[in-house]
N, C-alpha and C. Protein backbone atom coordinates (compact mmCIF):
# COMPACT_ATOMS: atom_id res chain seq x y z
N UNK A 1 -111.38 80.42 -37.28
CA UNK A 1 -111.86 81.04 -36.06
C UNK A 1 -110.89 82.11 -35.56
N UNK A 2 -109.64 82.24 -36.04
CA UNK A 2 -109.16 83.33 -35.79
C UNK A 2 -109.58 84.77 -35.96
N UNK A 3 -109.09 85.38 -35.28
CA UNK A 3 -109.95 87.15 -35.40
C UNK A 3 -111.17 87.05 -34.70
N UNK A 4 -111.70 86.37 -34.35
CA UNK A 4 -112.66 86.31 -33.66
C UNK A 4 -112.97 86.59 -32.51
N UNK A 5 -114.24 87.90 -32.44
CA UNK A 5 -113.32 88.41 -30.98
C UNK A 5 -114.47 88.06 -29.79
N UNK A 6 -113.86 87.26 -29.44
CA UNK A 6 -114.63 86.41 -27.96
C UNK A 6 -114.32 86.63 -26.95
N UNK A 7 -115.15 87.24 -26.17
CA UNK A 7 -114.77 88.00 -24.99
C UNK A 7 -114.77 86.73 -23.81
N UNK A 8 -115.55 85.71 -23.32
CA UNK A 8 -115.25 84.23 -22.59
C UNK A 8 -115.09 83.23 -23.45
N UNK A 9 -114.99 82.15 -22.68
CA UNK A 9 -114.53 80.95 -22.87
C UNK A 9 -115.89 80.44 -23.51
N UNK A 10 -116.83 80.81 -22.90
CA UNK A 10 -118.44 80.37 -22.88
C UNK A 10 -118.63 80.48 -24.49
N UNK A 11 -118.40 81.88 -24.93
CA UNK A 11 -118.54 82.19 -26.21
C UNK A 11 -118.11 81.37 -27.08
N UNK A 12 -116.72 80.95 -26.88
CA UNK A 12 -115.96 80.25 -28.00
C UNK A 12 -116.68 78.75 -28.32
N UNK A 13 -117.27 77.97 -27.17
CA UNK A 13 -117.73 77.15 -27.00
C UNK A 13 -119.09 76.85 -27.28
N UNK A 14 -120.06 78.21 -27.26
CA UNK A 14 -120.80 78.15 -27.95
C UNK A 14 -120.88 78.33 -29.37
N UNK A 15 -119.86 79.14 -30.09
CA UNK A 15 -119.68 79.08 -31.59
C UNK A 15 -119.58 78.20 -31.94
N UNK A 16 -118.36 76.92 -31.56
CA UNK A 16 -118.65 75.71 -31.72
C UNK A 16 -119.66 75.05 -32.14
N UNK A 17 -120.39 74.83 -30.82
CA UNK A 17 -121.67 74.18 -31.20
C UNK A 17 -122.39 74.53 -32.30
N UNK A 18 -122.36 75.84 -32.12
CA UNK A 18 -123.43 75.95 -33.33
C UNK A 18 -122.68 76.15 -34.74
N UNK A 19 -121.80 76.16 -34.76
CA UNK A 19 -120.82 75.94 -36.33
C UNK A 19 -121.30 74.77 -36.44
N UNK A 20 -120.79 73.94 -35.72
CA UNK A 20 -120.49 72.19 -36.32
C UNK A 20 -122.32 71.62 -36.00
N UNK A 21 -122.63 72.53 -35.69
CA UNK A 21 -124.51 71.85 -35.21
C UNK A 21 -124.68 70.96 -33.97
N UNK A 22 -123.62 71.04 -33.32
CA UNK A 22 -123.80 69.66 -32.46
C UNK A 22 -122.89 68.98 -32.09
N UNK A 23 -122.19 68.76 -33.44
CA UNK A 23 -121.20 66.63 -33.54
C UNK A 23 -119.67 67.45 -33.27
N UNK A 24 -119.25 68.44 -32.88
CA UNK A 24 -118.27 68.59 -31.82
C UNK A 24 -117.79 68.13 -30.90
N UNK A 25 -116.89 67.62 -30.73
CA UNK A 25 -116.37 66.77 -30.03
C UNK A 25 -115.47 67.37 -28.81
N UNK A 26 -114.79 66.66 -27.34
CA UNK A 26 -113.86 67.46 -26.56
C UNK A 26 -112.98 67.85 -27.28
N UNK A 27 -112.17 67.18 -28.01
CA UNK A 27 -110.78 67.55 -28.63
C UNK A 27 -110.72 68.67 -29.32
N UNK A 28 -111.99 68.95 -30.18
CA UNK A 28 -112.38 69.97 -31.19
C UNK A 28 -112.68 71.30 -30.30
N UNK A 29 -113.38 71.32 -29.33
CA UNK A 29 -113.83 72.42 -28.56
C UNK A 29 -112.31 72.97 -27.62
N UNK A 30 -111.35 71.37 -27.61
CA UNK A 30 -109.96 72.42 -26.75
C UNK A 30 -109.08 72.83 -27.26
N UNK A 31 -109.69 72.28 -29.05
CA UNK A 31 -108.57 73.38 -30.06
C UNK A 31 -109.05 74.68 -29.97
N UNK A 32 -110.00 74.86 -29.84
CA UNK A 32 -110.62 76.50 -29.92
C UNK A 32 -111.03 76.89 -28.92
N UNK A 33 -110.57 76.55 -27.49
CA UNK A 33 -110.96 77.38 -26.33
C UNK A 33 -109.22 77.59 -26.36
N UNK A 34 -108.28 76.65 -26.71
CA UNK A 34 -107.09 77.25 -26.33
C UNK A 34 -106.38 78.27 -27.47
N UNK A 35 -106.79 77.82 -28.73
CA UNK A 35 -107.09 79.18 -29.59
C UNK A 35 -106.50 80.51 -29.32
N UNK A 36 -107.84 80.56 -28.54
CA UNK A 36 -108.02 81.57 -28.86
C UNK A 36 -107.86 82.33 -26.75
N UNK A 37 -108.16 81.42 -26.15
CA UNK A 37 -107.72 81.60 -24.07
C UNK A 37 -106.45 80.69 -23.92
N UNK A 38 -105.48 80.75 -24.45
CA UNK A 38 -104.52 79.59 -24.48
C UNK A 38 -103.90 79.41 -22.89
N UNK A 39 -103.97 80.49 -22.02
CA UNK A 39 -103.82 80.49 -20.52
C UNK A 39 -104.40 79.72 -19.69
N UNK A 40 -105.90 79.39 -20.43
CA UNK A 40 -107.14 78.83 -19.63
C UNK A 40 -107.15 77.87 -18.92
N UNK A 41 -107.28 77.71 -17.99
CA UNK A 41 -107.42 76.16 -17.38
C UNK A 41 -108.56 75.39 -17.65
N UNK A 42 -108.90 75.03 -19.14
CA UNK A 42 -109.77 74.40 -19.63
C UNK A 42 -109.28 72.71 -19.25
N UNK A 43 -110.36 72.07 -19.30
CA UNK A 43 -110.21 71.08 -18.95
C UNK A 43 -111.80 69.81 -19.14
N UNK A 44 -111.83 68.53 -19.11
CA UNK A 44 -112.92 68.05 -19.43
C UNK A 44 -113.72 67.92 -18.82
N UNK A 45 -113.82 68.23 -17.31
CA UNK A 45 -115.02 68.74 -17.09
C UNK A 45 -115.90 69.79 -17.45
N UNK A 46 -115.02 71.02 -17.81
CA UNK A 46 -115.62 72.03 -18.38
C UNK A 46 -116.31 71.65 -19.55
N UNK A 47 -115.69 70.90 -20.29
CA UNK A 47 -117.01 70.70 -21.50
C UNK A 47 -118.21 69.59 -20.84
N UNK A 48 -117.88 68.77 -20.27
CA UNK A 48 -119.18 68.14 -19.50
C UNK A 48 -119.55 69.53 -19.08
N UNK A 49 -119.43 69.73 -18.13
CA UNK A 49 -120.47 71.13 -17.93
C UNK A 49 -121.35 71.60 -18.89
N UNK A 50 -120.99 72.21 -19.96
CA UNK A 50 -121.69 73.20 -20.96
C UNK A 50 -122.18 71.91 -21.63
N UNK A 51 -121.59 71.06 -21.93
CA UNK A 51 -122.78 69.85 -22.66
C UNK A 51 -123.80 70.25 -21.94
N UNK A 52 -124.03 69.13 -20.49
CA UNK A 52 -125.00 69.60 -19.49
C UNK A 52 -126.30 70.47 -19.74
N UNK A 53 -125.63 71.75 -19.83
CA UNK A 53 -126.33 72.72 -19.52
C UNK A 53 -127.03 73.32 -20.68
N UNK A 54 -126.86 72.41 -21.88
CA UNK A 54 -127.32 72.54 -23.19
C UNK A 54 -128.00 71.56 -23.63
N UNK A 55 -127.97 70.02 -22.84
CA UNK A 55 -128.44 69.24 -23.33
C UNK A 55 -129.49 68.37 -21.62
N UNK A 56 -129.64 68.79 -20.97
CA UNK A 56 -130.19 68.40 -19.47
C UNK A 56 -131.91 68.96 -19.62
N UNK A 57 -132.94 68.43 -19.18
CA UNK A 57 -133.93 68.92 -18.95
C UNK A 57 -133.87 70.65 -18.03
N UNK A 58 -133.28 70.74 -17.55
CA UNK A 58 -132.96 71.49 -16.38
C UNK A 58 -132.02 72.52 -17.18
N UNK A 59 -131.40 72.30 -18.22
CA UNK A 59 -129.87 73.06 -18.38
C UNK A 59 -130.19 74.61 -18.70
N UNK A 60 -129.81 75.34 -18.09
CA UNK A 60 -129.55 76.76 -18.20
C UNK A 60 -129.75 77.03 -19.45
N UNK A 61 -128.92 76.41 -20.79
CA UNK A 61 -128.88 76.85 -22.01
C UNK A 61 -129.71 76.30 -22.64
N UNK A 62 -130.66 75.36 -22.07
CA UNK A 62 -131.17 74.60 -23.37
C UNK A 62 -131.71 75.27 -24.22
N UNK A 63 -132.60 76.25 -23.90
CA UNK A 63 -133.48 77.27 -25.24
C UNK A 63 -132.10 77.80 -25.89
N UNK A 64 -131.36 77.50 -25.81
CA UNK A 64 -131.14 78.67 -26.92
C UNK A 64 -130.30 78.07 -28.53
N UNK A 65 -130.48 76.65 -28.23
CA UNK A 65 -130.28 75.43 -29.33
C UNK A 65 -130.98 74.83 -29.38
N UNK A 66 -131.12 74.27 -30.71
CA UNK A 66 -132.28 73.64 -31.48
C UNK A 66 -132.22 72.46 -30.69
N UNK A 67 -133.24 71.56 -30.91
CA UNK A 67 -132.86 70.29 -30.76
C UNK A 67 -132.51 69.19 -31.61
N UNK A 68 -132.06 69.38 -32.86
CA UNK A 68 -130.93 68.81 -33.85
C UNK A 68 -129.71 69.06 -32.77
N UNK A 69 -129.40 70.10 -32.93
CA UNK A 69 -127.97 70.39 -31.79
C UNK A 69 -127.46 69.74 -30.41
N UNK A 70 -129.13 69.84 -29.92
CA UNK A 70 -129.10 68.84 -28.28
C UNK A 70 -128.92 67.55 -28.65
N UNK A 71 -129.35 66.61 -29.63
CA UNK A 71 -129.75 65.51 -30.05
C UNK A 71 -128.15 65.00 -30.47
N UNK A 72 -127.54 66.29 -31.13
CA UNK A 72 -125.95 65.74 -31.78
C UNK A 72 -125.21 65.94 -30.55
N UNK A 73 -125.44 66.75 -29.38
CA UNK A 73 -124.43 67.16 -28.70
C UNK A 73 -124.90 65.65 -27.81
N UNK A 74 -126.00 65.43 -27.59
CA UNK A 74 -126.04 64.11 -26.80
C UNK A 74 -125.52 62.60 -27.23
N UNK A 75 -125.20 62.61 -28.61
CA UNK A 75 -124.19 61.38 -28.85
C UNK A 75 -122.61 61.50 -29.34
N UNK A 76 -122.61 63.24 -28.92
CA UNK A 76 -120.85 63.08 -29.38
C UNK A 76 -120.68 62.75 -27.81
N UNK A 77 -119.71 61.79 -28.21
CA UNK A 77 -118.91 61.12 -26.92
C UNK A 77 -117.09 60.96 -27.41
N UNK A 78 -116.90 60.81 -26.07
CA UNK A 78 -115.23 60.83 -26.42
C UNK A 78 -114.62 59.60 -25.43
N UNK A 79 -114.22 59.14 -26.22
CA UNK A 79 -113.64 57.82 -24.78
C UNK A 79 -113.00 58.46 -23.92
N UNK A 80 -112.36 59.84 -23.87
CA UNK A 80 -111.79 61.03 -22.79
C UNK A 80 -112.35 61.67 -22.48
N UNK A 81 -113.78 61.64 -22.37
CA UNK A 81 -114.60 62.77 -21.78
C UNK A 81 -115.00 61.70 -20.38
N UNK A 82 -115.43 62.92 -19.43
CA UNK A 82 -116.27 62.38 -17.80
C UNK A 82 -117.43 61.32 -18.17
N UNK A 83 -118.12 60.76 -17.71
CA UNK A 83 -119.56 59.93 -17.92
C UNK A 83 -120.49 60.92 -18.18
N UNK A 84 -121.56 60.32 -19.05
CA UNK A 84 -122.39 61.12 -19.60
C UNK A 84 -123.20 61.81 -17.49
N UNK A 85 -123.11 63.06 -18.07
CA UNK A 85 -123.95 63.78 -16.78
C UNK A 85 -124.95 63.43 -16.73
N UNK A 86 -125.94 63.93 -17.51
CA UNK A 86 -127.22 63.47 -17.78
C UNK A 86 -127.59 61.66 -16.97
N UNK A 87 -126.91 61.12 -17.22
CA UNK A 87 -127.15 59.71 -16.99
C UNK A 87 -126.93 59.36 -15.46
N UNK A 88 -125.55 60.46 -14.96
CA UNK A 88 -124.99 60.44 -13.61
C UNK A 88 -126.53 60.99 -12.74
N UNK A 89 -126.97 61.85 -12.83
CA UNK A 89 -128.11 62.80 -12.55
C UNK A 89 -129.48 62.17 -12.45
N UNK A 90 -129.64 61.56 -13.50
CA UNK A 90 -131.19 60.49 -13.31
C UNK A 90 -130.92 59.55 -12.51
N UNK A 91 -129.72 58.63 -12.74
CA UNK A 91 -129.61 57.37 -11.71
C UNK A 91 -129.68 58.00 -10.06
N UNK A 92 -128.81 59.20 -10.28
CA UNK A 92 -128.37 59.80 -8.87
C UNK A 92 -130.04 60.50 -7.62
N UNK A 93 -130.36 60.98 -8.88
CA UNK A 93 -131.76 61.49 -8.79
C UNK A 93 -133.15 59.97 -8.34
N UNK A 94 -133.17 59.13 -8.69
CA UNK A 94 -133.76 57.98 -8.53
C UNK A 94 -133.58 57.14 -7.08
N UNK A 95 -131.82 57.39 -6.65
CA UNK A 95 -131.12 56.87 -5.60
C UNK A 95 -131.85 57.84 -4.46
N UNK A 96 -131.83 59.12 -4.74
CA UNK A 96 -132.25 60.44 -3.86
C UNK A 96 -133.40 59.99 -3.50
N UNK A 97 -134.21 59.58 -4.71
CA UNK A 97 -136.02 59.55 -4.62
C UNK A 97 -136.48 58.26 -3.24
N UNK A 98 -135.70 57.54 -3.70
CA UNK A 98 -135.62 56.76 -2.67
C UNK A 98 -135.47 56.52 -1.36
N UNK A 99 -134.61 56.88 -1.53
CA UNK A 99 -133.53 57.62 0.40
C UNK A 99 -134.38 58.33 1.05
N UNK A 100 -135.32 59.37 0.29
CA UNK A 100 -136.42 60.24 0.55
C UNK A 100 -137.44 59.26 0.72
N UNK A 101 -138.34 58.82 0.37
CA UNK A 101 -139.46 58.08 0.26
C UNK A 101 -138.82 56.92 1.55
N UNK A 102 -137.65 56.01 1.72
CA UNK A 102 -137.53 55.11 3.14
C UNK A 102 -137.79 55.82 4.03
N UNK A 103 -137.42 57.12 4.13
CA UNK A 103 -137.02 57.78 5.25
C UNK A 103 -137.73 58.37 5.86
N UNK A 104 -138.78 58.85 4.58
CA UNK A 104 -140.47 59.48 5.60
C UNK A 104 -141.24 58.47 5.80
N UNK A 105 -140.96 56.85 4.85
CA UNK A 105 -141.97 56.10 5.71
C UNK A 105 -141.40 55.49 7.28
N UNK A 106 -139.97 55.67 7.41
CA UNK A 106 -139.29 55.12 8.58
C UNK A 106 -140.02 56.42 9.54
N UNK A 107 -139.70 57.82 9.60
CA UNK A 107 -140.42 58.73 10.39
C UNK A 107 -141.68 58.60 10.86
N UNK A 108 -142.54 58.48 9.74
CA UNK A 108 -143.75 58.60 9.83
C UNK A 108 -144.41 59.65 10.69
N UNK A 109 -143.96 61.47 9.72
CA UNK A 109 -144.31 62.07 9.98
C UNK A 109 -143.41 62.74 11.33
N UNK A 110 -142.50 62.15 12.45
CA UNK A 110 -141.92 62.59 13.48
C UNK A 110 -140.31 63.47 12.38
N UNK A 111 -140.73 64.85 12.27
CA UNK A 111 -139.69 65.71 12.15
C UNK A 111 -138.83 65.03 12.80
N UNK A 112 -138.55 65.09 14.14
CA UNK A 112 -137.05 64.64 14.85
C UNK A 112 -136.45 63.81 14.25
N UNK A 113 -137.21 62.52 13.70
CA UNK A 113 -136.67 61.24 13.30
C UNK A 113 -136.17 61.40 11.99
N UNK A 114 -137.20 62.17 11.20
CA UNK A 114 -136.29 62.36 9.88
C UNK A 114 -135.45 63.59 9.78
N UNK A 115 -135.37 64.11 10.52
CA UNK A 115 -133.98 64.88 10.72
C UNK A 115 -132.73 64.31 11.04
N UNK A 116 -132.90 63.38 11.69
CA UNK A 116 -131.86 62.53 12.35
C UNK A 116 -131.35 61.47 11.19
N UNK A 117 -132.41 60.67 10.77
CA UNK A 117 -132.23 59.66 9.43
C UNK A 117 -131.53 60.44 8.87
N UNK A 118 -132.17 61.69 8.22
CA UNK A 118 -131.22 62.43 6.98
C UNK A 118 -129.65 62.30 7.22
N UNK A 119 -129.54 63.14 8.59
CA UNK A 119 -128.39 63.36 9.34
C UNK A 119 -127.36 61.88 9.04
N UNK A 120 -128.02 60.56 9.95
CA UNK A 120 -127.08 59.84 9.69
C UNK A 120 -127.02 59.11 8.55
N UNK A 121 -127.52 59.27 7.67
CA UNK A 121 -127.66 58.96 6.04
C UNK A 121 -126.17 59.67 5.34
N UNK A 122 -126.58 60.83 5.39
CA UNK A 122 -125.43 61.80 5.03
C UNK A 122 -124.16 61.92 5.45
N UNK A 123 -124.11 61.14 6.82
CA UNK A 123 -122.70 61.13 7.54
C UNK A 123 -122.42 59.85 7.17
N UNK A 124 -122.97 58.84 6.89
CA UNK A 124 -121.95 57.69 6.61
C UNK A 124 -121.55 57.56 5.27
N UNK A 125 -122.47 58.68 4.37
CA UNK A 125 -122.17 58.76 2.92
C UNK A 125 -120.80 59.32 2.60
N UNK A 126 -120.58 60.40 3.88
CA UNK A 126 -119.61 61.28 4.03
C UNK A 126 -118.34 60.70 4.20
N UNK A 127 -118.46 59.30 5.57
CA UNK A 127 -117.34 58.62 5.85
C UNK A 127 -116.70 57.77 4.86
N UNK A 128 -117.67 56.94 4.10
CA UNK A 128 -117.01 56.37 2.92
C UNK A 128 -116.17 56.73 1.81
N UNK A 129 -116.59 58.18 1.36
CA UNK A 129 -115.50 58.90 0.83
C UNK A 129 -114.63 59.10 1.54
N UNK A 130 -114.31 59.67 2.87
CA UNK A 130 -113.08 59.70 3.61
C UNK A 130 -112.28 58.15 4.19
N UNK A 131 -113.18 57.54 4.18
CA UNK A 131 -112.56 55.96 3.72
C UNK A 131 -111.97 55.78 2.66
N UNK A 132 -112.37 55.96 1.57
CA UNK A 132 -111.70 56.03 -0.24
C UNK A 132 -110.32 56.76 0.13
N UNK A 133 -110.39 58.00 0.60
CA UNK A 133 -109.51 58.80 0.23
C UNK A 133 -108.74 58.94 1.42
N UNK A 134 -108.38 57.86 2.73
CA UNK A 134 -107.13 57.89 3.42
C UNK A 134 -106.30 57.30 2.94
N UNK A 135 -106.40 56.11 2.39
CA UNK A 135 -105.29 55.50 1.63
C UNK A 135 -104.63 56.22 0.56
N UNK A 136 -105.17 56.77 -0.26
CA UNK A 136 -104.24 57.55 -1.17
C UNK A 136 -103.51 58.52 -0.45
N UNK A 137 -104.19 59.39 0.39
CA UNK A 137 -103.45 60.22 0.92
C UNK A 137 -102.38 59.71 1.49
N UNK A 138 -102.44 58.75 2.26
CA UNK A 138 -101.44 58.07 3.11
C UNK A 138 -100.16 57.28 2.21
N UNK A 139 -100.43 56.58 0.85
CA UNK A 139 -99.80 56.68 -0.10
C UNK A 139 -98.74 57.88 -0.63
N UNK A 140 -99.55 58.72 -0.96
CA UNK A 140 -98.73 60.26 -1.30
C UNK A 140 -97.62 60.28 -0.29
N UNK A 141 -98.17 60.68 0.86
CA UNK A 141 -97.54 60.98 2.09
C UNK A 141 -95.84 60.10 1.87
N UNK A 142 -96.39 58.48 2.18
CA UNK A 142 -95.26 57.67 1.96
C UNK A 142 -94.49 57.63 0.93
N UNK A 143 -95.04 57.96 -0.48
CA UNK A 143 -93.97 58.36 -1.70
C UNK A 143 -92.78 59.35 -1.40
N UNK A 144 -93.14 60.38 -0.11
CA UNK A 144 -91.83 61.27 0.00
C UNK A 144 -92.73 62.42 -0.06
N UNK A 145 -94.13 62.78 -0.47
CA UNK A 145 -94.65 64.33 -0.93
C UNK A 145 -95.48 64.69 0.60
N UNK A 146 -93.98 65.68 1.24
CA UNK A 146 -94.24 65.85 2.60
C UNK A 146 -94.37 67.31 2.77
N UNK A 147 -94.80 68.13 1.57
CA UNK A 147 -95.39 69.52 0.98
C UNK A 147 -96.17 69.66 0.26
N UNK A 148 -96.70 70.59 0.57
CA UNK A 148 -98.17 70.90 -0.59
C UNK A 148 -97.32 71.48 -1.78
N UNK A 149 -97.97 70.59 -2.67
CA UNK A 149 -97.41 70.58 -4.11
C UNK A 149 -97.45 71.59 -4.81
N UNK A 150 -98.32 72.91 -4.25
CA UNK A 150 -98.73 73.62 -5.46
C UNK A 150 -97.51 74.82 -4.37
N UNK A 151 -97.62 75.33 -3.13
CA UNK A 151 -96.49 76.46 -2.86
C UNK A 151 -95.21 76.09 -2.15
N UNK A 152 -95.08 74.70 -2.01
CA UNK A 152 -93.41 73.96 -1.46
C UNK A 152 -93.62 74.12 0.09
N UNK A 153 -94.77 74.78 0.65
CA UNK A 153 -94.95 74.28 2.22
C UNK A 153 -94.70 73.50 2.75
N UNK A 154 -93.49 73.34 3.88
CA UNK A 154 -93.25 71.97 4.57
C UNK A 154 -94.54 71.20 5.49
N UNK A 155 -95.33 70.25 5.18
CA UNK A 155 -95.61 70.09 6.32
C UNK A 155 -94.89 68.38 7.34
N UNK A 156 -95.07 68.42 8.68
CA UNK A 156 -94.38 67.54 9.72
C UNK A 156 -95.31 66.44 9.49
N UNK A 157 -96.82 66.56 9.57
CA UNK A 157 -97.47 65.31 9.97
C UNK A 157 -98.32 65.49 8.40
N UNK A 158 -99.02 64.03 8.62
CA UNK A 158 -99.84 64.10 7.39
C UNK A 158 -100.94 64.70 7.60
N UNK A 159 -101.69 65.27 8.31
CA UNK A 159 -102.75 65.77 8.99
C UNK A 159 -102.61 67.56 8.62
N UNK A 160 -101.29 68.11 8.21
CA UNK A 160 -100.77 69.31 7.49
C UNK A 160 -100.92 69.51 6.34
N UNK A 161 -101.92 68.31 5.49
CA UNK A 161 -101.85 68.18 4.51
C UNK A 161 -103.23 67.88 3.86
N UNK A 162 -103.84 68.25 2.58
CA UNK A 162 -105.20 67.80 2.39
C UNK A 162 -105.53 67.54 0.81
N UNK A 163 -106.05 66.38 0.47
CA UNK A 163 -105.64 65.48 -0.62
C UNK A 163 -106.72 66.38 -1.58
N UNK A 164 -106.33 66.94 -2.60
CA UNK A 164 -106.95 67.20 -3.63
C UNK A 164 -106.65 66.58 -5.19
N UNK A 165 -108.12 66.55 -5.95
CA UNK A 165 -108.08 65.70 -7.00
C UNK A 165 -107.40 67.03 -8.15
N UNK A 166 -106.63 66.12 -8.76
CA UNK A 166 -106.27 67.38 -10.36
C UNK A 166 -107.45 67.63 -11.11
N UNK A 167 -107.93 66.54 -11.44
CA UNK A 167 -109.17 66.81 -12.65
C UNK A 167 -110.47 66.25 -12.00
N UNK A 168 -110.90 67.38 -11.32
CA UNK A 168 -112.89 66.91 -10.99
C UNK A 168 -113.40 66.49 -11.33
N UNK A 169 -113.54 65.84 -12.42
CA UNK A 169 -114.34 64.89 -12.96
C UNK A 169 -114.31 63.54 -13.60
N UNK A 170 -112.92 63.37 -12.47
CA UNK A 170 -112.55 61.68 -12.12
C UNK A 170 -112.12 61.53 -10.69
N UNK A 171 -112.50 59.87 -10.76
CA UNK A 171 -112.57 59.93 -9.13
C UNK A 171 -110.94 60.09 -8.39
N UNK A 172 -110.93 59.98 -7.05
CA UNK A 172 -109.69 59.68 -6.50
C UNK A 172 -109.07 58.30 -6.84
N UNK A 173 -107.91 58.61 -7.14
CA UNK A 173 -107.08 57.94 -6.86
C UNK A 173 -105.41 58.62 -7.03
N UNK A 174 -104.10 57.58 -6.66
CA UNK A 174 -103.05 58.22 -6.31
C UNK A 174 -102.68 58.90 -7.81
N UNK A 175 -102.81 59.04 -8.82
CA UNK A 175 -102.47 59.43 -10.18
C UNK A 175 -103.44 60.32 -10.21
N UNK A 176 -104.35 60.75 -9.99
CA UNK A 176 -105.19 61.86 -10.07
C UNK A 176 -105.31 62.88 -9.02
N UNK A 177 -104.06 62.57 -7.69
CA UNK A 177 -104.36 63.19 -6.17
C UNK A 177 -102.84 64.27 -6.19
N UNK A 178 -103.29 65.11 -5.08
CA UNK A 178 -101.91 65.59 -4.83
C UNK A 178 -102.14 66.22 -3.45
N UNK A 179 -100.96 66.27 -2.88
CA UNK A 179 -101.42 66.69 -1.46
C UNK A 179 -101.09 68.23 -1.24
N UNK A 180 -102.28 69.34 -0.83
CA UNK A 180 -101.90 70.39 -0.80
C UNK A 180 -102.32 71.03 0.73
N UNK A 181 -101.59 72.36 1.32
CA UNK A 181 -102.07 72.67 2.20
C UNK A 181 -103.48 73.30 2.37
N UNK A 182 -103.87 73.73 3.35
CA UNK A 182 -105.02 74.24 3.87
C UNK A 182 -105.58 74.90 2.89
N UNK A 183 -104.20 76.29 2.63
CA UNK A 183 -104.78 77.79 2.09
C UNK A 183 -104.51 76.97 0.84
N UNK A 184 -103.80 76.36 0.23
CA UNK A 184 -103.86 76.22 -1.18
C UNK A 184 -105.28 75.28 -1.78
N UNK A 185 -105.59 74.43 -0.69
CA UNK A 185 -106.54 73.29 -1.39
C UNK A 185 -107.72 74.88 -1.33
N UNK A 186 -108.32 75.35 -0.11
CA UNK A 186 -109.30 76.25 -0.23
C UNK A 186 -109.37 76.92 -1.36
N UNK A 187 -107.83 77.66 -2.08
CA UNK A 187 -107.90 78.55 -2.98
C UNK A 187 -108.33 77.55 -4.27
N UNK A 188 -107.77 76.29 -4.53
CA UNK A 188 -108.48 75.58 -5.49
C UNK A 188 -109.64 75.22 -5.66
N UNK A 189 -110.32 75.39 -4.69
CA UNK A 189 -111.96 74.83 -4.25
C UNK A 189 -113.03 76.17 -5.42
């Protein structure tokens, strides 16, 4: 694959696939995204992604691979790759269908009410993650990391501070967290 002149990341990743037909694996795709983008901040969500979007009812790319290819790309697995998307998405999608369907028979038709349901549906979904993720933060904090990690900003209180994950496509916790400021977590977003 050298000489090969690939102008994105996208590219390299799609040669892949279609070299090997499919049975490409993460490890194989971050020998040749770093190849050849060795700067890149490639990482395993990024190949969940482009799986995804090659192998999803919905996926952006699906036409443009066979389905031998979708079929191989849907059982290469890696005990280091994210959870299959696809699988995250139907269950997640089913949970949705639901939440939807209680909620207009709880309304019954009164807009206000299912505006409001939605509303407090979504806010306690909201609080539980910020439940998950005070303790770690508050952890960090107490280890001594009383600056945002990524530009050495002092901050005084922990509230100066805002917990971001390294790799998106695992959950929080203190080995996957780091505490950064305002402008830095935004610029990572």
């Amino acid at each position: 694959m050298i000489g090969r002149p690939y102008t994105t990341i996208k590219d390299v990743v799609f040669d892949v696939i279609r070299r090997t037909k499919g049975t490409a694996d993460y490890e194989a795709v971050t020998e040749a995204v770093l190849q050849h983008f060795p700067d890149s901040k490639w990482k395993k969500s990024h190949w969940g992604f482009y799986r995804s979007q090659i192998t999803s009812e919905s996926g952006r790319h699906r036409d443009e691979f066979s389905e031998e290819i979708r079929a191989n790309l849907r059982r290469t697995t890696s005990s280091k790759e994210p959870p299959e998307g696809d699988t995250v998405k139907r269950i997640g999608d089913g949970i949705l269908a639901n939440a939807r369907l209680v909620i207009e028979l709880a309304a019954k038709e009164d807009m206000r009410t299912r505006f409001k349901l939605r509303r407090w549906v979504y806010s306690r979904l909201m609080q539980e993650e910020i439940r998950e993720k005070r303790p770690i933060k508050k952890a960090l904090w107490d280890s001594g990391i009383q600056a945002c990690q990524r530009c050495g900003e002092e901050s005084h209180t922990i509230k100066g501070v805002e917990i971001h994950r390294k790799d998106a496509a695992e959950p929080y916790s203190v080995e996957n967290c780091q505490l950064l400021c305002r402008k830095c977590h935004q610029d990572r977003m």
